[in-house]
Protein backbone atom coordinates (compact mmCIF):
# COMPACT_ATOMS: atom_id res chain seq x y z
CA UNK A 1 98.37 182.46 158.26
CA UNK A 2 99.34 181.27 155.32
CA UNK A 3 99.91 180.91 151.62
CA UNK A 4 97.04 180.83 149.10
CA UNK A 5 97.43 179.37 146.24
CA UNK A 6 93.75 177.16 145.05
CA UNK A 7 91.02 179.03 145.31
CA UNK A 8 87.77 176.99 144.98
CA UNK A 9 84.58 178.62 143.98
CA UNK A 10 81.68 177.29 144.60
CA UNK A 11 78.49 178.39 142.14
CA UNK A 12 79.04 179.19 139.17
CA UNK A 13 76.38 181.83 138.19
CA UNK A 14 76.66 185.44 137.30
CA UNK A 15 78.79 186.30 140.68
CA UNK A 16 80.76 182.70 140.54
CA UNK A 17 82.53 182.57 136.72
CA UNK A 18 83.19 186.37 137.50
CA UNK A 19 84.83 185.90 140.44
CA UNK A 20 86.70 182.71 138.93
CA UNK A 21 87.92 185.02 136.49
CA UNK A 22 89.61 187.47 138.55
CA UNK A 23 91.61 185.11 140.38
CA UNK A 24 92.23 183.29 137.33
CA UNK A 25 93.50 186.72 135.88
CA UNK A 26 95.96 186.98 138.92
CA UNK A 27 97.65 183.62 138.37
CA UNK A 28 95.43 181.52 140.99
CA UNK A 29 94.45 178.33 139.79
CA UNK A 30 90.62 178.03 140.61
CA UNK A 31 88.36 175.24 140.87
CA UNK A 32 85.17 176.79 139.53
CA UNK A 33 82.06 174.43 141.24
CA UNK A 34 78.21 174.00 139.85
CA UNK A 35 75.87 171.09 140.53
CA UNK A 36 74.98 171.19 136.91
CA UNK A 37 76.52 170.63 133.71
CA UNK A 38 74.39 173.27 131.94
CA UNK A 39 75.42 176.05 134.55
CA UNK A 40 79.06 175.34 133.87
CA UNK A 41 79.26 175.37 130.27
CA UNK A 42 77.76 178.96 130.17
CA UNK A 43 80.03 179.96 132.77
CA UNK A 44 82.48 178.57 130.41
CA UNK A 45 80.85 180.52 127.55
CA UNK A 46 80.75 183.69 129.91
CA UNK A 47 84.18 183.57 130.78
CA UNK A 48 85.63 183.44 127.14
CA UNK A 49 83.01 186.42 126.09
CA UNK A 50 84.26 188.85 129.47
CA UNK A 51 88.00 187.95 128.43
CA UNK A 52 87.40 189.09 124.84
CA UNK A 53 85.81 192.27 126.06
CA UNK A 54 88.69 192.79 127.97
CA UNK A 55 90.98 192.63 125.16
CA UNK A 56 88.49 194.95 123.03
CA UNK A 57 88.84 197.28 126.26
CA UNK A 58 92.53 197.37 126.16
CA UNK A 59 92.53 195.96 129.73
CA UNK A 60 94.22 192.20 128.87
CA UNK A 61 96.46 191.13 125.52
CA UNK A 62 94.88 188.61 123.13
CA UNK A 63 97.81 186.05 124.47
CA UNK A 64 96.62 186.25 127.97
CA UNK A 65 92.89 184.64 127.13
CA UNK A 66 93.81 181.19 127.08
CA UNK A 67 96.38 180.98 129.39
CA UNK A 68 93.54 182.50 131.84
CA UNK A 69 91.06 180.47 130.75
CA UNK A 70 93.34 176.98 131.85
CA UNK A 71 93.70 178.45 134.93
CA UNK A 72 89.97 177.97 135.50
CA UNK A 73 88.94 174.13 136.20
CA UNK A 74 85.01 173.62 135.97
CA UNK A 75 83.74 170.71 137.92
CA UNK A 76 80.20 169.26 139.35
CA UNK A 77 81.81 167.18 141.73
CA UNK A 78 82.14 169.26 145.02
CA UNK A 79 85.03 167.01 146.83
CA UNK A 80 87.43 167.65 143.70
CA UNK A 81 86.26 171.50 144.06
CA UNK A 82 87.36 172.10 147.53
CA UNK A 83 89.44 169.38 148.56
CA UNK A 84 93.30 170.92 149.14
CA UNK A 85 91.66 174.44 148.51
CA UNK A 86 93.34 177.50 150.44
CA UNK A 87 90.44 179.27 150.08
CA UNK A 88 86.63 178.51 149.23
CA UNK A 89 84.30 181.40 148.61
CA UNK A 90 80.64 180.05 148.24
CA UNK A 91 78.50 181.51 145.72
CA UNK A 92 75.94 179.94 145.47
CA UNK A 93 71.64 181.50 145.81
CA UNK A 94 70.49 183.51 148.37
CA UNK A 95 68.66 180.58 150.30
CA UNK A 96 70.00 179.29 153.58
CA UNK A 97 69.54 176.00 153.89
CA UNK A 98 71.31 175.25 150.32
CA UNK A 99 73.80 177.29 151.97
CA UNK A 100 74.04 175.52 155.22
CA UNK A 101 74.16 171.88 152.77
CA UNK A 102 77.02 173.51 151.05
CA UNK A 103 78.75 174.33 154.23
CA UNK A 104 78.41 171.47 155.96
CA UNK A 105 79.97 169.23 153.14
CA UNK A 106 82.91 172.28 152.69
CA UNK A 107 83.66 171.50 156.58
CA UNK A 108 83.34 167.80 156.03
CA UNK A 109 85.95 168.08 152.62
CA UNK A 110 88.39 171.04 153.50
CA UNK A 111 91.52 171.01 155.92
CA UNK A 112 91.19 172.72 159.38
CA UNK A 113 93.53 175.27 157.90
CA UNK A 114 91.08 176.32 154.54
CA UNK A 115 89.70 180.04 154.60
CA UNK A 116 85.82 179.34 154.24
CA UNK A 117 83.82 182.65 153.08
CA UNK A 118 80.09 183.20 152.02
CA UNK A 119 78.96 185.93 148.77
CA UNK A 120 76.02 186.52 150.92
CA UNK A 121 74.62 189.76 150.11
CA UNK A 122 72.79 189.92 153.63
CA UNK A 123 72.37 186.33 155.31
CA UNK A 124 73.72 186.60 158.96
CA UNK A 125 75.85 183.02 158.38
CA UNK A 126 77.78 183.05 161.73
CA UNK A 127 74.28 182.45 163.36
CA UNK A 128 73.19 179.55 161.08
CA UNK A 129 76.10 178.16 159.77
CA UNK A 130 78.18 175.56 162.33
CA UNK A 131 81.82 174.45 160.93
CA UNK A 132 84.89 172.99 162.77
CA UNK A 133 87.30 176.10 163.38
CA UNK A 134 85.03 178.78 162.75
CA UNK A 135 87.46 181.50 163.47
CA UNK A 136 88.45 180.89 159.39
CA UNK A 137 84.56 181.95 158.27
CA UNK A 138 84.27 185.02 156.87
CA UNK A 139 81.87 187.08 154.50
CA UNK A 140 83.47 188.62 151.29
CA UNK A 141 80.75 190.64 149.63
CA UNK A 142 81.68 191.47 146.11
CA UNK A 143 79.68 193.71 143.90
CA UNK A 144 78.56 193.05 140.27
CA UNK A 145 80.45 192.34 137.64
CA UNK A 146 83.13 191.80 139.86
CA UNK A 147 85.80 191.59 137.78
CA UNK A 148 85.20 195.01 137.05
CA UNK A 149 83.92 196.64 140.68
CA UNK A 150 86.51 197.25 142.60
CA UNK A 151 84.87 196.72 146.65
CA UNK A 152 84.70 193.88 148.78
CA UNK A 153 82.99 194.32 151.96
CA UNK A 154 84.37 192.47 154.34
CA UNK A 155 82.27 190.96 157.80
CA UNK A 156 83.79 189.16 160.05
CA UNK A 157 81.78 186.92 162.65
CA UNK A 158 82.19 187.52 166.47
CA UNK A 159 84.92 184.33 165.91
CA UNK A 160 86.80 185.04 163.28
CA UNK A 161 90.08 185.52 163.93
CA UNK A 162 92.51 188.85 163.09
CA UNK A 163 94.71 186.32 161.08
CA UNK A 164 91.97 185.65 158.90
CA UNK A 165 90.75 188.93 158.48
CA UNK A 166 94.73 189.72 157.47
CA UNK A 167 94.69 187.19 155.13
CA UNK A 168 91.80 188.23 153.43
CA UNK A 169 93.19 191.63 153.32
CA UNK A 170 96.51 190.70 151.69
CA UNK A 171 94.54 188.20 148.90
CA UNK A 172 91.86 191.28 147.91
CA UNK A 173 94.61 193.49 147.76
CA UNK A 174 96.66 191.09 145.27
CA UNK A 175 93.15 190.94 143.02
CA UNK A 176 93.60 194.53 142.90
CA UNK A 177 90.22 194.90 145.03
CA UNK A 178 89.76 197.52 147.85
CA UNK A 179 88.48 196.08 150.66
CA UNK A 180 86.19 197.77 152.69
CA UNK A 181 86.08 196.37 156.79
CA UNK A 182 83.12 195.99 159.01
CA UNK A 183 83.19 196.16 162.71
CA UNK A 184 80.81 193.72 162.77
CA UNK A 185 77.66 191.79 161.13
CA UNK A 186 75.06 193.88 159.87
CA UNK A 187 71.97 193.02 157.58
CA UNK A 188 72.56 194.78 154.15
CA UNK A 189 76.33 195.90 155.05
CA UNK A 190 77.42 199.10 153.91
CA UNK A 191 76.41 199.48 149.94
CA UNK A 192 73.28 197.65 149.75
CA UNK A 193 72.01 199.32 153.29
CA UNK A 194 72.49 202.97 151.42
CA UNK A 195 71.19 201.74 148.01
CA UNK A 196 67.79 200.16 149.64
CA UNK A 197 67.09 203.46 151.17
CA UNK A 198 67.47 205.03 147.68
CA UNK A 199 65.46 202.36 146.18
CA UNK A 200 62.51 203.29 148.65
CA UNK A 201 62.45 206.93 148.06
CA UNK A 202 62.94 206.38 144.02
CA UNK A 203 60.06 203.81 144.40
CA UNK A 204 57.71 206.31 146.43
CA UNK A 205 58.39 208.90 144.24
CA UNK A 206 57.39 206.83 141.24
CA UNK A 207 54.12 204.95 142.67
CA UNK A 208 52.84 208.75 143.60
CA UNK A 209 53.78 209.67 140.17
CA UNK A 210 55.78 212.61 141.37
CA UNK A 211 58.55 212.42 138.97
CA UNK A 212 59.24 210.67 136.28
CA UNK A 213 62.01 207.26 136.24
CA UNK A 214 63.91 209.30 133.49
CA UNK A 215 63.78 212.41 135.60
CA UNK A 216 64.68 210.96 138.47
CA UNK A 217 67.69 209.68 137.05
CA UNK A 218 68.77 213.02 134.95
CA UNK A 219 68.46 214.35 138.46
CA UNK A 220 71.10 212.19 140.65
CA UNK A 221 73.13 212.01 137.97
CA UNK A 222 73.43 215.90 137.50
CA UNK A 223 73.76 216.23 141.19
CA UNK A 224 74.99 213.23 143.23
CA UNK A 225 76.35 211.94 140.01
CA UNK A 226 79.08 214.38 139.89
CA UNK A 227 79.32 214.97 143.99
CA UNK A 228 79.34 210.88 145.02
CA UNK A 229 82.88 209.85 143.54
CA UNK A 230 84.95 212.94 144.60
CA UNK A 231 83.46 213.46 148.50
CA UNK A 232 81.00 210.10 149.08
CA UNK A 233 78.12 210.76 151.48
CA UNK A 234 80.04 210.94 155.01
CA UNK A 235 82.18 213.81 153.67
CA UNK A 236 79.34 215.44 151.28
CA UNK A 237 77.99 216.35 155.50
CA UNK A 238 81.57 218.16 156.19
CA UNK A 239 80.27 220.67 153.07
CA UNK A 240 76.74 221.01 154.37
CA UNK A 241 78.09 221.54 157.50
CA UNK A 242 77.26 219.42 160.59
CA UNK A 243 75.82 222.03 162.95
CA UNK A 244 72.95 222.23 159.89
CA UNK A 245 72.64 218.86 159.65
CA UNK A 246 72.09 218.42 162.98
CA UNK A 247 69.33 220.89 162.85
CA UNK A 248 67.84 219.37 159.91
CA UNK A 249 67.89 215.93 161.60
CA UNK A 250 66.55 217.23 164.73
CA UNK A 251 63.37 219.05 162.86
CA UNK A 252 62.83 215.19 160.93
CA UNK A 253 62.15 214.15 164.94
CA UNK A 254 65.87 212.05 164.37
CA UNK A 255 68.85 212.57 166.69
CA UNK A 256 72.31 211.30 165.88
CA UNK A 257 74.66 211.06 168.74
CA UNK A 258 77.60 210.91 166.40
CA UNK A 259 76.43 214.76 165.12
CA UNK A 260 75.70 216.08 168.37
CA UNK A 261 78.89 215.14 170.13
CA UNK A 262 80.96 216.78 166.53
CA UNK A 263 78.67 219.90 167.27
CA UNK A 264 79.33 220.37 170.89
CA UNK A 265 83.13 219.76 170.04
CA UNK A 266 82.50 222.41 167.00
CA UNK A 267 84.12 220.10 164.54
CA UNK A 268 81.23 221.61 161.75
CA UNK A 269 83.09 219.99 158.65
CA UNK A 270 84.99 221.97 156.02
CA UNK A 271 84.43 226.09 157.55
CA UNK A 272 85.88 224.75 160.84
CA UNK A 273 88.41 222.44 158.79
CA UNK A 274 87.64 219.57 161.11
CA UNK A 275 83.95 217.59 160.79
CA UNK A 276 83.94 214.02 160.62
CA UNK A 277 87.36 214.45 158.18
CA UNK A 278 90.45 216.47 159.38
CA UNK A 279 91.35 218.70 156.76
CA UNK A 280 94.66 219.37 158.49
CA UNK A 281 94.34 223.46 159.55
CA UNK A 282 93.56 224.46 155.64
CA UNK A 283 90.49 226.71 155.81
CA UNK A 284 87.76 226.60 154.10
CA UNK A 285 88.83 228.49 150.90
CA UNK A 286 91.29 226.25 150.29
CA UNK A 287 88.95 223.33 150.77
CA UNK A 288 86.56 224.75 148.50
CA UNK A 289 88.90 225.10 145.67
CA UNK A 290 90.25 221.39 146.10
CA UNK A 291 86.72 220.57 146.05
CA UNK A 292 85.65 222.57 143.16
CA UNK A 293 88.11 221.54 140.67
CA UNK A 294 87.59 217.75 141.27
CA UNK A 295 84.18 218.56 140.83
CA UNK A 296 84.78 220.37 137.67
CA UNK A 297 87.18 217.24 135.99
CA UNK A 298 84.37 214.80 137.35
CA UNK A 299 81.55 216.92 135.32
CA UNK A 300 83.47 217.24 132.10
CA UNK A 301 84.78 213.46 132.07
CA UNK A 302 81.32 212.55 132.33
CA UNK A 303 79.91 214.49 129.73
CA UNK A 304 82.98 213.00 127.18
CA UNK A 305 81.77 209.89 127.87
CA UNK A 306 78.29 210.76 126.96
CA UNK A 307 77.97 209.27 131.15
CA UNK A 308 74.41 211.51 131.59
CA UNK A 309 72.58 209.76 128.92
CA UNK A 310 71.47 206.35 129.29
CA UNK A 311 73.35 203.98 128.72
């Protein structure tokens, strides 16, 4: 392992000057890379106009946008990029072979020692991308805007080494970020795997004109709105309880081995104060009331923020 200090990113589009920009904010100096001259100079533009929005937010001081901003070197030429770079995160469009042009250069240009990691939202890289060393390729998904969204998933190849994975662990961590790991490769990963299922049903339920878009949204956002940020979706099964999930699941013609084996070990979620969390030997009043009064802040924060209209 070691120290990172120059950070190289490589595109410079929506995801790219964003990212550039929250290194930049943490004292990195970044090498911000585009093949063209157009795509830098709104990244440029973009940059100054998220800083100043900062500063209207109360989240930066007026004195800290230019000293950012130098932090931040935009270049076309990839060699002066990502030569002497500690870390490289590519950026750059879903489309593998620009990908595997950009790689192959990277390998050619960076030490043995650089951390090389892909944006890819969904490309399986470790299969289609060869570089020297590849226990130091990784994928760091972030989310949009990421200066502002907290996750990174993180999906390590069947080669990447635990130092790597460390490292990337301590750098997210010093961004502020909060890393989410995955066992392994998997098309989608965790957020975008849950939000393409909800895509499909909001999608079905529109082209059948069941509902209306507006509808559909005043209805999450009254329900799962409110529920999502205090107990996610894993826990939101300890308070339907798993035994009725299972049977729900099992009526759907579906079968989870992960729900039978919790039943048959009646771990049923928050009434048996062990499901798929361990609430510790609290029953399930006590859960309840937890429950209920983050639920209660959660509603009336949102409503003072006028969060159920849109936006």
């Amino acid at each position: 392992m070691h120290t990172i200090k120059t950070v190289a990113i490589i595109g410079a589009g929506v995801m790219g000057n964003s990212i550039a920009l929250n290194f930049a904010q943490y004292n990195y100096q970044v090498r911000l890379w585009s093949r063209t001259q157009k795509t830098l100079d709104r990244a440029q533009i973009l940059i100054r106009s998220t800083l100043e929005t900062l500063v209207d937010l109360g989240r930066i001081q007026t004195a800290s946008v230019q000293e950012i901003i130098d932090r931040i070197h935009l270049t076309s030429d990839l060699t002066e990029a990502a030569e002497g770079a500690d870390f490289v995160l590519e950026t750059v469009a879903e489309n593998l072979d620009i990908k595997k042009e950009i790689f192959k250069s990277l390998d050619e240009i960076c030490s043995e020692n650089t951390i090389l990691t892909s944006n890819t939202s969904g490309l399986d890289i470790f299969n289609q991308i060869k570089v020297n060393h590849p226990e130091r390729l990784i994928i760091t998904h972030w989310f949009s805007p990421p200066h502002l969204i907290p996750l990174v998933e993180v999906i390590p190849g069947d080669q990447t080494s635990n130092d790597t994975i460390n490292l990337i662990r301590s750098l997210l961590f010093d961004l502020g970020k909060k890393p989410v790991f995955l066992k392994k490769f998997v098309a989608s990963f965790i957020v975008n795997r849950v939000q393409n299922a909800i895509n499909k049903t909001v999608l079905e339920m529109i082209d059948n004109d069941w509902a209306t878009p507006e509808d559909i949204d005043y209805a999450i956002k009254y329900t799962l709105g409110i529920r999502l940020p205090v107990i996610g979706v894993a826990q939101a099964m300890d308070f339907t309880g798993l035994d009725l999930l299972n049977h729900i699941t099992q009526r759907l013609g579906e079968k989870s081995d992960f729900l039978e084996d919790k039943v048959n070990r009646e771990h049923l979620g928050a009434k048996t104060s062990k499901g798929i969390y361990d609430y510790g030997g609290k029953n399930e009043s006590e859960i309840l009331k937890k429950r209920d009064a983050l639920f209660f802040k959660m509603i009336d924060h949102l409503e003072e923020i006028g969060a159920f209209e849109p936006v």
